[in-house]
Protein backbone atom coordinates (compact mmCIF):
# COMPACT_ATOMS: atom_id res chain seq x y z
CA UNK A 1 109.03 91.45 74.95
CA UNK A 2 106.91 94.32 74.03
CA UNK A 3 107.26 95.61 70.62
CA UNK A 4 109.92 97.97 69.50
CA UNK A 5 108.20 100.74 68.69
CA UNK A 6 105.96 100.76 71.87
CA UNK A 7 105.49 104.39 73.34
CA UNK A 8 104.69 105.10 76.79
CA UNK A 9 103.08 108.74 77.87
CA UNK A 10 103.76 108.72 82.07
CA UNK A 11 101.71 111.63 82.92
CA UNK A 12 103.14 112.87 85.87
CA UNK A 13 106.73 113.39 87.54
CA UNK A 14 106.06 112.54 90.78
CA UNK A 15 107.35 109.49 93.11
CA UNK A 16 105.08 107.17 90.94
CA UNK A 17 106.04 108.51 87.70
CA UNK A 18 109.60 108.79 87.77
CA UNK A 19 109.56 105.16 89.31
CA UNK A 20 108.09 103.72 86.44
CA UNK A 21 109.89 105.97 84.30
CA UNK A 22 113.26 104.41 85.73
CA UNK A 23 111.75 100.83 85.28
CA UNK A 24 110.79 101.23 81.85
CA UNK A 25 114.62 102.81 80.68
CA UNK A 26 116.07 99.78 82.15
CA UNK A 27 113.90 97.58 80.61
CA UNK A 28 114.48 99.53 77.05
CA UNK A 29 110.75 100.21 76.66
CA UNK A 30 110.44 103.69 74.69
CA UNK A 31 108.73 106.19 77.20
CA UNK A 32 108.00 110.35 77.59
CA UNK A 33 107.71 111.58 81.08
CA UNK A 34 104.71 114.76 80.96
CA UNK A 35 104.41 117.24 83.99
CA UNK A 36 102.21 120.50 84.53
CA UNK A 37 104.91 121.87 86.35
CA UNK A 38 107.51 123.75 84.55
CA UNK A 39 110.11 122.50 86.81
CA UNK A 40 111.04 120.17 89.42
CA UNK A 41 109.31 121.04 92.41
CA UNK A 42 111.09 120.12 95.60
CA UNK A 43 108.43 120.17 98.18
CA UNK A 44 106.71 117.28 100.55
CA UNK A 45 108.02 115.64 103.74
CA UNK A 46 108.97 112.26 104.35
CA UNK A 47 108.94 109.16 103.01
CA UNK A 48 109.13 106.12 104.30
CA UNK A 49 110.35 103.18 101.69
CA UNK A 50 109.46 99.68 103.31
CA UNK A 51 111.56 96.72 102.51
CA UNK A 52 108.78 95.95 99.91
CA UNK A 53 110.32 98.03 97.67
CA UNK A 54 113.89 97.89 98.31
CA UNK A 55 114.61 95.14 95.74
CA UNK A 56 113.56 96.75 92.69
CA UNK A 57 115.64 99.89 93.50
CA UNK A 58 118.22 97.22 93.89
CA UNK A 59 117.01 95.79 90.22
CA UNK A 60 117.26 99.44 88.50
CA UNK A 61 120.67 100.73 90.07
CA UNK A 62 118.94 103.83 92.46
CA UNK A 63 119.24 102.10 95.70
CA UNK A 64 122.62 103.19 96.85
CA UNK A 65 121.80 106.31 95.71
CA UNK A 66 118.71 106.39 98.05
CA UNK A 67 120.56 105.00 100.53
CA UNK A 68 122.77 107.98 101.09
CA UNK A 69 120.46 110.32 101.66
CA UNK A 70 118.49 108.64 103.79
CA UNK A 71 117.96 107.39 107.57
CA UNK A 72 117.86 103.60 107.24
CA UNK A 73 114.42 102.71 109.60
CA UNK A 74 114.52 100.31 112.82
CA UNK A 75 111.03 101.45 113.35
CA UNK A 76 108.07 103.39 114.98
CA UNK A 77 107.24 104.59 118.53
CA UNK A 78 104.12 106.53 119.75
CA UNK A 79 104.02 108.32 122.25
CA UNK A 80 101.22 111.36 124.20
CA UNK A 81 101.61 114.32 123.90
CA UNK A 82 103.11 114.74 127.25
CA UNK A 83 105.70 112.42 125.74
CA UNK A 84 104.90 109.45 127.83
CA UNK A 85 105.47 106.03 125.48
CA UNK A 86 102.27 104.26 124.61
CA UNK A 87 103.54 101.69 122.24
CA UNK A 88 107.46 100.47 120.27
CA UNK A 89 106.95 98.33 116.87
CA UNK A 90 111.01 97.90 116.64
CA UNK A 91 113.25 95.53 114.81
CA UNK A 92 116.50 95.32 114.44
CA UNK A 93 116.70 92.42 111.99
CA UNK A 94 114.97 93.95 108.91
CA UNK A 95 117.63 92.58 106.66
CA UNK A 96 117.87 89.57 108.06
CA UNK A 97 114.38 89.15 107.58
CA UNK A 98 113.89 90.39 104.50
CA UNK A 99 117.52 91.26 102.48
CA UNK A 100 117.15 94.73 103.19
CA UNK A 101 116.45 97.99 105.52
CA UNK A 102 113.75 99.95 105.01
CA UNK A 103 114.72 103.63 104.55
CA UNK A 104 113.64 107.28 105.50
CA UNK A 105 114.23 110.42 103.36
CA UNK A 106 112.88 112.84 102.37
CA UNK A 107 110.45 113.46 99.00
CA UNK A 108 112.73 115.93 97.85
CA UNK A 109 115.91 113.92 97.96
CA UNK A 110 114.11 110.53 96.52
CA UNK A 111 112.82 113.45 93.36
CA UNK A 112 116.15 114.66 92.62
CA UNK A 113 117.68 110.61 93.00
CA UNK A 114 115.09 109.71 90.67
CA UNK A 115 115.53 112.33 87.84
CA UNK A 116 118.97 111.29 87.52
CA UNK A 117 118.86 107.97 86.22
CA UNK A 118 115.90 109.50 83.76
CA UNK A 119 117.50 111.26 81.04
CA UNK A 120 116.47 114.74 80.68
CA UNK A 121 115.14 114.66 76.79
CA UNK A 122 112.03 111.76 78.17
CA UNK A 123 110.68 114.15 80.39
CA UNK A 124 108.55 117.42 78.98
CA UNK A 125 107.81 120.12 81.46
CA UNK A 126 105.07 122.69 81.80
CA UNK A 127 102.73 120.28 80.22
CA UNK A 128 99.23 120.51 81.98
CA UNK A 129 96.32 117.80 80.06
CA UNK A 130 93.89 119.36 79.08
CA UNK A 131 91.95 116.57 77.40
CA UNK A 132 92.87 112.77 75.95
CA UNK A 133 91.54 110.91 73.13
CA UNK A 134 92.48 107.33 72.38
CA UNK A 135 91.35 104.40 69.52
CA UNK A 136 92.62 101.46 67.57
CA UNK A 137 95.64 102.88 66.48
CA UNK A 138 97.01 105.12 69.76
CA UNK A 139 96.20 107.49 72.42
CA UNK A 140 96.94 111.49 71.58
CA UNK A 141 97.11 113.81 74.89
CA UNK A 142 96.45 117.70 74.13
CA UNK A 143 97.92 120.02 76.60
CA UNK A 144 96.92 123.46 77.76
CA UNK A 145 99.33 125.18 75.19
CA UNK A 146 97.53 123.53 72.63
CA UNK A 147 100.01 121.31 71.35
CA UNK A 148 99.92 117.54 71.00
CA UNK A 149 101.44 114.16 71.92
CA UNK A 150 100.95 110.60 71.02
CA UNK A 151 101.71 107.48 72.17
CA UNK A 152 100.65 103.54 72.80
CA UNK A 153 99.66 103.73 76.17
CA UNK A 154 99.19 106.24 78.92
CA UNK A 155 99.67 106.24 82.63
CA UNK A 156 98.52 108.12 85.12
CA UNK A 157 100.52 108.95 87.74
CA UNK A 158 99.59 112.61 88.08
CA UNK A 159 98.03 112.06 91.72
CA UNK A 160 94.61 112.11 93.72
CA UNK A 161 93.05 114.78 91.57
CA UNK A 162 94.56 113.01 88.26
CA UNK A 163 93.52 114.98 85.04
CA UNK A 164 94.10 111.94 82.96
CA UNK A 165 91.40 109.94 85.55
CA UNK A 166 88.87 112.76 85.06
CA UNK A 167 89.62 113.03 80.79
CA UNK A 168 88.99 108.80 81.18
CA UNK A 169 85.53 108.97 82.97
CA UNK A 170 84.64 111.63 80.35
CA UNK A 171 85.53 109.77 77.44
CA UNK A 172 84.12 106.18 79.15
CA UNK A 173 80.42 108.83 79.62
CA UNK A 174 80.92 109.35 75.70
CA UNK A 175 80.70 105.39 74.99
CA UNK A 176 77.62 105.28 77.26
CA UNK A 177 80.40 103.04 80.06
CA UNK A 178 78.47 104.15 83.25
CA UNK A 179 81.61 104.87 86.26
CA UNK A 180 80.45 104.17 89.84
CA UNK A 181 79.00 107.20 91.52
CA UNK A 182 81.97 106.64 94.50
CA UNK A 183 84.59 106.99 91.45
CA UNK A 184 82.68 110.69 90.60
CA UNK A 185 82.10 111.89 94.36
CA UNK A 186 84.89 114.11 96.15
CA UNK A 187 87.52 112.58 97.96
CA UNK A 188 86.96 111.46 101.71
CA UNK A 189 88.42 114.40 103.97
CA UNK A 190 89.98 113.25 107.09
CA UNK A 191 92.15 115.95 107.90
CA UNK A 192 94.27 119.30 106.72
CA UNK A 193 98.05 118.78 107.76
CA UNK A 194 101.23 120.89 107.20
CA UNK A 195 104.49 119.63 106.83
CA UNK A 196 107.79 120.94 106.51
CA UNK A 197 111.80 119.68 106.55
CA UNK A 198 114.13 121.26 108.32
CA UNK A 199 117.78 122.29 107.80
CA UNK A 200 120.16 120.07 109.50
CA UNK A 201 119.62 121.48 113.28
CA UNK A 202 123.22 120.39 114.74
CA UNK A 203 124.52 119.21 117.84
CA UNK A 204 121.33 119.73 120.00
CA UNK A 205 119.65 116.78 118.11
CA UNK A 206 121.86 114.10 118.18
CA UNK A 207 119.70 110.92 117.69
CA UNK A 208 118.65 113.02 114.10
CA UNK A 209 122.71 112.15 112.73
CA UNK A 210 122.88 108.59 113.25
CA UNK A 211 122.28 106.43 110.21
CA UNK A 212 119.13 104.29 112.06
CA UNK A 213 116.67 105.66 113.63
CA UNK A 214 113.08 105.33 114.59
CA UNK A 215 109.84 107.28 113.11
CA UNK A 216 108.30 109.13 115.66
CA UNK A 217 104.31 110.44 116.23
CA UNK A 218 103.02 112.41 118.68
CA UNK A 219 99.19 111.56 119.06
CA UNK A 220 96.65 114.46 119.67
CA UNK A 221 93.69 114.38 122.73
CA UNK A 222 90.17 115.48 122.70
CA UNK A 223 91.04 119.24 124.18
CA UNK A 224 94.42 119.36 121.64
CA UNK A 225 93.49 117.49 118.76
CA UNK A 226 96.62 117.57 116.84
CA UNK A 227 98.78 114.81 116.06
CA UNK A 228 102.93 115.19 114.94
CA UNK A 229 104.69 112.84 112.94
CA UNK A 230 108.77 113.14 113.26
CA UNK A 231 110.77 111.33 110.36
CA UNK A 232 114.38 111.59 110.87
CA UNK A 233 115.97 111.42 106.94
CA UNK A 234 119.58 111.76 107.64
CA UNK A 235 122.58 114.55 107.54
CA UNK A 236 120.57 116.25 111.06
CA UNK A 237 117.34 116.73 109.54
CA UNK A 238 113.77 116.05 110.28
CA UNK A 239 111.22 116.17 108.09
CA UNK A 240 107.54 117.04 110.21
CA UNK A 241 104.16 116.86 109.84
CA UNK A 242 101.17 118.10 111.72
CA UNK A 243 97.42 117.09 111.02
CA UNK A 244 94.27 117.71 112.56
CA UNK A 245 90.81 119.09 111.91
CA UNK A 246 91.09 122.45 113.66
CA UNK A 247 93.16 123.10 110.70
CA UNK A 248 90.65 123.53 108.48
CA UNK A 249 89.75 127.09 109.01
CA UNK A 250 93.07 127.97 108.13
CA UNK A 251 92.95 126.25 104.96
CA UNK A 252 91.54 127.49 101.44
CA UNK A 253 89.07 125.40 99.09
CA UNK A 254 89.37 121.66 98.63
CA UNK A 255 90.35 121.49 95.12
CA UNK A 256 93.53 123.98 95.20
CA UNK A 257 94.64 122.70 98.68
CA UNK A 258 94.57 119.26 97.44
CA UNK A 259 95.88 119.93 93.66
CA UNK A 260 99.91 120.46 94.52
CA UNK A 261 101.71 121.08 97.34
CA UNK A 262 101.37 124.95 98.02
CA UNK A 263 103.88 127.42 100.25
CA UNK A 264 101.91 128.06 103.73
CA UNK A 265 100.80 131.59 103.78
CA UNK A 266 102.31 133.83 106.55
CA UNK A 267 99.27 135.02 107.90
CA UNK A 268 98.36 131.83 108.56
CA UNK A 269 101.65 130.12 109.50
CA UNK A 270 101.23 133.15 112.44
CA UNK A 271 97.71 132.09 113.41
CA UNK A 272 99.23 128.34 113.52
CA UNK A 273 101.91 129.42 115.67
CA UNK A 274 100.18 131.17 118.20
CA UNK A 275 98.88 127.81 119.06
CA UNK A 276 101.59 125.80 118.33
CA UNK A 277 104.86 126.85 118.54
CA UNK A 278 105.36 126.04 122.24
CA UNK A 279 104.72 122.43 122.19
CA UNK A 280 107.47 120.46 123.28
CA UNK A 281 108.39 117.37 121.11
CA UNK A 282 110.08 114.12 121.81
CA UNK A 283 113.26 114.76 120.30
CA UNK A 284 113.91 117.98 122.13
CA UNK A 285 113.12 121.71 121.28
CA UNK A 286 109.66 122.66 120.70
CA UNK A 287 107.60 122.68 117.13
CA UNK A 288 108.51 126.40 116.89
CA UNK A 289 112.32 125.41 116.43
CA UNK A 290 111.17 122.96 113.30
CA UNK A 291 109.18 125.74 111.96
CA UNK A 292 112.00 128.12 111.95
CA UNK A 293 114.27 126.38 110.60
CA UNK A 294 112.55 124.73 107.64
CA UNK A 295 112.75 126.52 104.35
CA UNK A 296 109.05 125.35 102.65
CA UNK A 297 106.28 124.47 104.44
CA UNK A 298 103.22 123.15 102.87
CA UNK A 299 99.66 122.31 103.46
CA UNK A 300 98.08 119.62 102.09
CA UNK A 301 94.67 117.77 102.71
CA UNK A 302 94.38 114.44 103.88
CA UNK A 303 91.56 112.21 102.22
CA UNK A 304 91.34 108.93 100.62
CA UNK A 305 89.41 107.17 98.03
CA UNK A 306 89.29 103.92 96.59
CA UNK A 307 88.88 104.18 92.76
CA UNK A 308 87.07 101.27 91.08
CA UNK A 309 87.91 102.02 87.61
CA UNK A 310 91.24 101.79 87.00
CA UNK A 311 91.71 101.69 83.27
CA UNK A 312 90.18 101.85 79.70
CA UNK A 313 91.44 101.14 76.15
CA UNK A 314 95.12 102.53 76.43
CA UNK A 315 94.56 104.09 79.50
CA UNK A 316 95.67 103.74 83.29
CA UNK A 317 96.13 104.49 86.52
CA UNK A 318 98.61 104.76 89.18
CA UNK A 319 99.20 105.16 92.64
CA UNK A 320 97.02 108.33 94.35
CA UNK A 321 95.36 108.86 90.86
CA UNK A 322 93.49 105.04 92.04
CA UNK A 323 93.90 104.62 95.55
CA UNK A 324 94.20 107.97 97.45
CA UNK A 325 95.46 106.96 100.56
CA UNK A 326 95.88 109.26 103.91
CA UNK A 327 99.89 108.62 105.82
CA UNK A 328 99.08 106.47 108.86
CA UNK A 329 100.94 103.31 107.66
CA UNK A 330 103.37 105.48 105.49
CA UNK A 331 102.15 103.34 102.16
CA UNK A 332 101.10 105.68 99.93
CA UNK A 333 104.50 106.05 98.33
CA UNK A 334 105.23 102.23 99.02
CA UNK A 335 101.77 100.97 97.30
CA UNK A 336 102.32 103.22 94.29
CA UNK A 337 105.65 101.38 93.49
CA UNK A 338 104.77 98.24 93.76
CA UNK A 339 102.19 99.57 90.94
CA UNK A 340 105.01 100.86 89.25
CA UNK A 341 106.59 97.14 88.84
CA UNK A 342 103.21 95.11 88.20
CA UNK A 343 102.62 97.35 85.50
CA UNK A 344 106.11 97.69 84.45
CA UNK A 345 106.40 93.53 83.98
CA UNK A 346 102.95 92.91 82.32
CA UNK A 347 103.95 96.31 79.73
CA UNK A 348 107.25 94.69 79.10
CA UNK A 349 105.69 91.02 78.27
CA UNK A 350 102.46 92.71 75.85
CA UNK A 351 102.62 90.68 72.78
CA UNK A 352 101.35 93.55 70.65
CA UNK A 353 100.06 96.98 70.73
CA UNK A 354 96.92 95.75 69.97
CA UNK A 355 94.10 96.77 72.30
CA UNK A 356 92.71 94.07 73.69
CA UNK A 357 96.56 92.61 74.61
CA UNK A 358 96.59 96.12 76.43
CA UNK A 359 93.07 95.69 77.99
CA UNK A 360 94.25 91.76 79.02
CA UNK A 361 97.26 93.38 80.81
CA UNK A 362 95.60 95.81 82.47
CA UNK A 363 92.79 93.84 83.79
CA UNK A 364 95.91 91.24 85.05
CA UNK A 365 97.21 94.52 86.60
CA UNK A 366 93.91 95.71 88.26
CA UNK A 367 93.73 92.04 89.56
CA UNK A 368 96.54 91.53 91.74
CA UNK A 369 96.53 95.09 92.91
CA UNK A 370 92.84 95.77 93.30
CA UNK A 371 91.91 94.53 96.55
CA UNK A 372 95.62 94.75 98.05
CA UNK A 373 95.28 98.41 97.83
CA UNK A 374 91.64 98.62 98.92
CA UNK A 375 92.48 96.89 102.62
CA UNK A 376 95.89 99.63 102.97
CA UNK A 377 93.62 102.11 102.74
CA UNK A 378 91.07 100.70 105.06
CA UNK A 379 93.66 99.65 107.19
CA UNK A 380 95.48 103.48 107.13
CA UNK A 381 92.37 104.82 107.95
CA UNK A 382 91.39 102.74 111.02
CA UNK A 383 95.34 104.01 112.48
CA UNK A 384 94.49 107.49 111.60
CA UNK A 385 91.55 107.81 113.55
CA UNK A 386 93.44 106.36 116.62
CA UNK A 387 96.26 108.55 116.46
CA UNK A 388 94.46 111.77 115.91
CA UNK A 389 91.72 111.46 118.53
CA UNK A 390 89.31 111.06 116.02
CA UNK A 391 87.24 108.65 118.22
CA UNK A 392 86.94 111.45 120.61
CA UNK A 393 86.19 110.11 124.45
CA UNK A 394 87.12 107.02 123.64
CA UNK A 395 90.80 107.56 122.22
CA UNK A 396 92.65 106.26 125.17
CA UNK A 397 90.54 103.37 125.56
CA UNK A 398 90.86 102.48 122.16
CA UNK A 399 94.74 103.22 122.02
CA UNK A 400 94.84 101.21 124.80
CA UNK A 401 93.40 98.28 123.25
CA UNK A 402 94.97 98.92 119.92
CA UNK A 403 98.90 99.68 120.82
CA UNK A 404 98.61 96.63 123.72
CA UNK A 405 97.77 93.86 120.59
CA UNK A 406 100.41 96.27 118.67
CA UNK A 407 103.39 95.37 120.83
CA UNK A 408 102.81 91.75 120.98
CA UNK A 409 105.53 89.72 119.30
CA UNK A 410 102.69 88.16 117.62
CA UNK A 411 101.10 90.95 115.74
CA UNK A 412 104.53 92.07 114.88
CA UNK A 413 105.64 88.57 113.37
CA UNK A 414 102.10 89.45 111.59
CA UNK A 415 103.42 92.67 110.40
CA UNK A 416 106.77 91.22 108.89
CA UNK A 417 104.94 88.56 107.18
CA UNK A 418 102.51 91.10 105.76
CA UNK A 419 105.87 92.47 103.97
CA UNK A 420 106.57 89.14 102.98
CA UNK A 421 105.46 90.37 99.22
CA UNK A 422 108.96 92.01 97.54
CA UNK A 423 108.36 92.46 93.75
CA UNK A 424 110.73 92.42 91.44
CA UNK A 425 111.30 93.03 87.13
CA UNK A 426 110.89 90.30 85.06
CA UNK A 427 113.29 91.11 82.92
CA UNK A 428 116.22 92.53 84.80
CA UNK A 429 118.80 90.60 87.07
CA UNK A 430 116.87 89.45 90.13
CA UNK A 431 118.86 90.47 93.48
CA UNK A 432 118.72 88.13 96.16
CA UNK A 433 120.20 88.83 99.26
CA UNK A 434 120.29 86.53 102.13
CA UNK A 435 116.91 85.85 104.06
CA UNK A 436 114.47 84.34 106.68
CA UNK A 437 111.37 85.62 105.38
CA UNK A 438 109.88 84.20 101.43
CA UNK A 439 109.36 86.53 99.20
CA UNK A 440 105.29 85.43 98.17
CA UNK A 441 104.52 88.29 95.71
CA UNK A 442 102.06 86.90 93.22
CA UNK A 443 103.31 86.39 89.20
CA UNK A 444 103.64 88.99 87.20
CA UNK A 445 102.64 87.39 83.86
CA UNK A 446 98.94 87.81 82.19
CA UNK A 447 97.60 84.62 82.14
CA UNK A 448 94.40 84.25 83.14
CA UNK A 449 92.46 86.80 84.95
CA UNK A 450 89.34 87.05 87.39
CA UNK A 451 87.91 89.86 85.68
CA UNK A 452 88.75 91.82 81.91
CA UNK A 453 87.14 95.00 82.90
CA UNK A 454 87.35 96.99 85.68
CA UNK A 455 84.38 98.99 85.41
């Protein structure tokens, strides 16, 4: 077990770091949960939690929790936007298959779930890094009101435009460590999207109150190019989403659309309406009814990037602040996690604080999630580009092609096995419900490694 005195600095309290902040309390590893925000902030749209995941919320006591507040998932179906079907990956038999369902809900409702089992005293708010420093004997983070903390090791989990990734590359510049020129460019851009959840909208919507249901998407054409994601996420309520590139006039600069999730002005939540509000969906009602009756909407940018340098000394990364990924498979949240409980094992078994036991971890980490990640975001942007229309001319054809090899009890046999991977904590109780499908996640344990450094 790691040593008593271990400290943990989880920059970040977002889905990635409140997971591993959850993990780490159960497993009795001393931690302090840092976030630029001076509050929770409530904002986002849907998740979707595969059965990948399911097991270790089982392992640290939140699943039940999650479970209530969400819409358990049988499912995707796509459809045009003149709602005829184009292609049904449905199952019914997700925990046969696997020991559990795979759940909807919305970010919101998984932040608040999360914060509860993390006691309030580990997590310091309204504290934006400003710069790191780490050696032999710790890592010290200074924030913008120019105080101080230290600690053992730090995480990053404080998303795609990570201030503890940037404050890395600096100091690895300082040693004369060249970083990749991909790990210094700007994100890919694929597309702006807004996104909202609604209120519950009553009796009119009656496939939104049962407890299974099926994500929806609405795929854009050349002459509309705008595609609509529906995720229903229980008690009536819907959370939406809407991307495409002829949103990008509407947006403002790169770096403070893509830094938080920001309130959608009204001038041009009008201008988007005058487009939009008229187009019918697939679960009845028109866009224009979500709009109304959401409370926050928010505009985000869609991009991607595969990091190569994932960690340094006492240093690294999580989830979006390493592998950026745009929601066409719904992994971002998924992929972070499973982060969350590689990292969570090979912290709990370190030997010492020393650095190179830290640096032998962290390669270990870097190894079995490395690649993994860099094929989900390959893979997330090869669906994008079919469902938005990106491939212009072409899009039905494609579809066509794509959605025909989709529905094929085949590919979806495929697609469960490809699931097959359920981690779980080392050190906690394993859950093992009944089923079909092996679990085949690699070991969490150090051991050997391809590669020590991951730059």
């Amino acid at each position: 077990m790691a040593p008593s005195d271990l400290h943990v600095i989880i920059a970040g309290a977002g889905v990635a770091g409140l997971s591993l902040a959850v993990m780490l309390e159960k497993g009795g590893i001393k931690y302090t949960v840092v976030e630029r925000a001076k509050e929770a902030k409530y904002l986002g749209s849907g998740l979707a939690l595969s059965v990948q995941v399911m097991r270790v919320f089982d392992q640290i006591g939140v699943l039940k929790d999650l479970d209530d507040v969400s819409t358990r998932t049988l499912g995707g179906t796509w459809y045009t936007q003149d709602m005829k079907e184009v292609a049904s990956i449905i199952s019914s038999d997700y925990k046969q298959s696997f020991g559990y369902d795979p759940l909807m809900l919305g970010r919101p409702e998984f932040i608040r779930t999360m914060l509860r089992h993390v006691p309030e005293e580990k997590i310091m708010w309204g504290k934006k890094v400003m710069t790191t420093m780490q050696n032999e004997n710790g890592v010290m983070l200074r924030f913008s009101d120019n105080t101080t903390l230290d600690g053992d090791i730090l995480v990053g989990c404080d998303g795609a435009y990570s201030a503890v990734r940037q404050s890395l590359y600096q100091n690895l510049a300082k040693k004369g460590i060249k970083v990749p020129e991909s790990d210094l460019a700007p994100l890919r851009f694929q597309e702006f999207s807004v996104l909202g959840i609604t209120k519950p909208l009553g009796d009119s919507y009656p496939e939104l109150k049962e407890k299974y249901g099926l994500l929806k998407v609405q795929m854009g054409t050349s002459a509309s190019p705008y595609k609509i994601g529906l995720i229903p996420i229980g008690e009536g309520r819907v959370a939406w989403d809407i991307s495409g590139d002829h949103l990008q006039q509407k947006a403002q600069s790169a770096t403070e659309t893509n830094f938080r999730f920001s309130d959608w002005d009204s001038e041009s939540m009008d201008d988007l309406r005058g487009e939009l509000d008229n187009l019918p969906l697939i679960i009845g009602g028109t866009l224009g009814d979500l709009i109304n009756n959401s409370d926050s909407i928010a505009r985000v940018m869609l991009e991607d990037r595969w990091f190569h340098t994932w960690y340094e000394g006492r240093t690294v990364l999580v989830g979006d602040a390493c592998h950026k990924m745009i929601p066409s498979t719904g992994q971002g949240a998924n992929q972070a996690i499973v982060d969350c409980v590689v990292l969570a094992n090979l912290i709990h078994e370190l030997p010492s604080k020393d650095v190179k036991d830290l640096s032998r971890a962290f390669a270990k980490y870097f190894e079995i999630r490395g690649e993994t990640t860099k094929a989900v975001i390959d893979n997330s942007k090869t669906l994008g580009h079919v469902v938005s229309a990106k491939s212009g001319i072409f899009a039905p054809l494609l579809r066509k092609m794509v959605f025909k090899v989709a529905s094929t009890s085949f590919f979806q046999k495929k697609v469960k096995l490809s699931m097959a991977g359920r981690p779980a904590l080392n050190y906690l109780p394993r859950p093992d419900p009944p089923s079909t499908i092996k679990d085949d996640f690699p070991a969490m344990t150090v051991g050997p490694t391809k590669s020590s450094v991951a730059v």
